[in-house]
Protein backbone atom coordinates (compact mmCIF):
# COMPACT_ATOMS: atom_id res chain seq x y z
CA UNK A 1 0.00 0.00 0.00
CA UNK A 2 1.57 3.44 -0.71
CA UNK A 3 2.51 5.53 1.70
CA UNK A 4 2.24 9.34 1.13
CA UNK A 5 4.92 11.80 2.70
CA UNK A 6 4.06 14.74 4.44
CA UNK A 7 6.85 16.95 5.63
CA UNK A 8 5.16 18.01 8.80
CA UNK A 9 5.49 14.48 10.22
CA UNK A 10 9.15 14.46 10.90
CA UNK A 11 11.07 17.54 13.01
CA UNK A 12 14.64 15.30 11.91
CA UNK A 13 16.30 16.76 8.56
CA UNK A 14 18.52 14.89 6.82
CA UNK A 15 21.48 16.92 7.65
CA UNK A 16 20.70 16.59 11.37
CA UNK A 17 20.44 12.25 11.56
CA UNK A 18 23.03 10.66 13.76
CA UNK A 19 23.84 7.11 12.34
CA UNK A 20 24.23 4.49 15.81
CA UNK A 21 27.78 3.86 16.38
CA UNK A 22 26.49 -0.39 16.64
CA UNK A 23 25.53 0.02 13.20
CA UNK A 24 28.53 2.61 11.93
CA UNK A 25 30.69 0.34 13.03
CA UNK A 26 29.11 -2.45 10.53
CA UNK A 27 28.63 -0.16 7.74
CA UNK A 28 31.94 0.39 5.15
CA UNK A 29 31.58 3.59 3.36
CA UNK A 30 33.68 4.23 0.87
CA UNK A 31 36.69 6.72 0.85
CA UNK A 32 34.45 9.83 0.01
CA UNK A 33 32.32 8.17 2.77
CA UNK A 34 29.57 6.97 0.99
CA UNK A 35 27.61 3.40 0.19
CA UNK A 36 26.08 2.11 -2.76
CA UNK A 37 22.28 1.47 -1.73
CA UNK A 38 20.39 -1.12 -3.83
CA UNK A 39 16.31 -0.42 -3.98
CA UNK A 40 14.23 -3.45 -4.69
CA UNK A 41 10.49 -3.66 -4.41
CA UNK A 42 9.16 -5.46 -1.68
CA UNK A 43 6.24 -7.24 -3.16
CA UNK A 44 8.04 -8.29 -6.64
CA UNK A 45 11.90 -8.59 -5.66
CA UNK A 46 12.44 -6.26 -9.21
CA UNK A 47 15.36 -4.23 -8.75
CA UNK A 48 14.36 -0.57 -8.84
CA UNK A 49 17.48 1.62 -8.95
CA UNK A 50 20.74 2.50 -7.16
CA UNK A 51 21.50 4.90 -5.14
CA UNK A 52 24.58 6.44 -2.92
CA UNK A 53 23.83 7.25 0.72
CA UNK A 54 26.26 8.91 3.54
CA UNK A 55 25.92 8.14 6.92
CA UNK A 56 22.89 10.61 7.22
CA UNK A 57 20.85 9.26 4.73
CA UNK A 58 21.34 6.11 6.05
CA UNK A 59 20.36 7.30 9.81
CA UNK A 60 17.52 9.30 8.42
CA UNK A 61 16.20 6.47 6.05
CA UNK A 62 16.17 3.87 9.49
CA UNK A 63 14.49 6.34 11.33
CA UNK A 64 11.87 7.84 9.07
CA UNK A 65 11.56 4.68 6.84
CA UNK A 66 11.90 6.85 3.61
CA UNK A 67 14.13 6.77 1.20
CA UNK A 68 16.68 9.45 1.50
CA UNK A 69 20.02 9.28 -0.52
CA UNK A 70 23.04 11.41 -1.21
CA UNK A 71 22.59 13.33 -4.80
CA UNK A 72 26.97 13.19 -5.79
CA UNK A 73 26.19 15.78 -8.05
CA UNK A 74 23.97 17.79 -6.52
CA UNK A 75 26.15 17.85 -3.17
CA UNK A 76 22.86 17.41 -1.23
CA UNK A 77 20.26 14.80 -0.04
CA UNK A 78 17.64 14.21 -0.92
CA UNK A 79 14.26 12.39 0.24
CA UNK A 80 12.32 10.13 -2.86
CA UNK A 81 9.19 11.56 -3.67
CA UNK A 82 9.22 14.97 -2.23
CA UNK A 83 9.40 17.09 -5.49
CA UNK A 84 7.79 13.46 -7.71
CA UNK A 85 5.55 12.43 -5.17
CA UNK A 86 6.98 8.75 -6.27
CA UNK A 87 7.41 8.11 -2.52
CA UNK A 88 9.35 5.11 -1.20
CA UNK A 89 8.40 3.20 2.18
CA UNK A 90 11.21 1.38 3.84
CA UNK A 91 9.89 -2.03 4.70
CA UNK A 92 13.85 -3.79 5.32
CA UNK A 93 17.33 -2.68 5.52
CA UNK A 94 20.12 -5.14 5.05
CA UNK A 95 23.29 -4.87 4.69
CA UNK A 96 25.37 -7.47 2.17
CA UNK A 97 28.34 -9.98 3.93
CA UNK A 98 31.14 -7.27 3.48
CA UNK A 99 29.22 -4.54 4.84
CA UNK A 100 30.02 -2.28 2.01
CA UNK A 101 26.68 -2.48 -0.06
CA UNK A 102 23.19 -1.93 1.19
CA UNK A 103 19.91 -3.80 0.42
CA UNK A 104 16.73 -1.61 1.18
CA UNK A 105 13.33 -3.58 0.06
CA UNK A 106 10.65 -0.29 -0.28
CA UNK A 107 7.08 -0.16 -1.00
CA UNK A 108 7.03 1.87 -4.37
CA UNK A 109 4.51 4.36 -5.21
CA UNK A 110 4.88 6.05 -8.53
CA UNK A 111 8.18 5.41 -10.89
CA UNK A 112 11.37 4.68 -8.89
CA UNK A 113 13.52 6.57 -11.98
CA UNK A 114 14.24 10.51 -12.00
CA UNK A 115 12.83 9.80 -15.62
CA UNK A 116 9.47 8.63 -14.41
CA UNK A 117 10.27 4.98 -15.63
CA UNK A 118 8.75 2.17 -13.50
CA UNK A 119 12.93 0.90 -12.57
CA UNK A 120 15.79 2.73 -13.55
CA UNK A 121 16.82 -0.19 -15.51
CA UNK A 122 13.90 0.06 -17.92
CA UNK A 123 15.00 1.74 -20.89
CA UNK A 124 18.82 0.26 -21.95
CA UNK A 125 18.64 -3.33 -22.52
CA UNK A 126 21.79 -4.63 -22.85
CA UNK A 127 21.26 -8.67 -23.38
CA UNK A 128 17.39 -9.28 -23.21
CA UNK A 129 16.44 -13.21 -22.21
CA UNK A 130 17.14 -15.54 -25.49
CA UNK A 131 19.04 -13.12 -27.05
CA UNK A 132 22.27 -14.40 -28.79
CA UNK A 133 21.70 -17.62 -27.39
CA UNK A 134 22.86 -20.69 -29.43
């Protein structure tokens, strides 16, 4: 079921979320101190896109349960859904046997791509099933 954000319901910004030191400690960002984040819907298992996250995001997404990610480019974070209103609900947060890659399973509402695509692995198929196949 789709969960809609409204920004009144949380007083924590981004910019403000403290990551637990139990959970810091597991976590291995990389050396500009971020981790990859892969987004897969809950009720299908289809991989919806990838993401970076800090150690904010990553505090704010466990406490708010929405998807919140560190924009590279943009130098900022930034919470799915607030300017698309494709929201994200964070149903599980794992992370992968190295610690260096994390697995959140969301509740999708709306595209999961910036382009409005359902995944953001839609629109280049590189090998499709069958395809070359002998």
């Amino acid at each position: 079921m789709p969960h809609q954000i409204q920004e009144h319901q949380w007083d924590l910004r981004p910019e403000d979320a403290e990551l637990s030191s139990d959970v810091a400690a597991r976590v291995r960002f990389n050396d500009a101190g971020l981790v990859p984040a892969i987004v897969q819907a809950a009720d299908t298992g289809d991989v919806l896109m990838m993401a970076w996250m800090d150690h904010r995001a990553l505090a704010y997404t466990l406490a708010t349960r929405r998807g919140t990610y560190y924009s590279r480019s943009r130098q900022e974070y930034w919470i799915k859904g607030l300017t698309s209103g494709n929201t994200q609900h964070v149903t599980e947060v794992r992370l992968d046997c190295d610690g260096d890659t994390v697995l959140m399973k969301v509740e999708q509402c709306g595209g999961a791509c910036h382009t409005g695509d359902r995944t953001c692995f839609d629109s280049d198929v590189l090998l499709a099933p069958g395809e070359g196949e002998k």
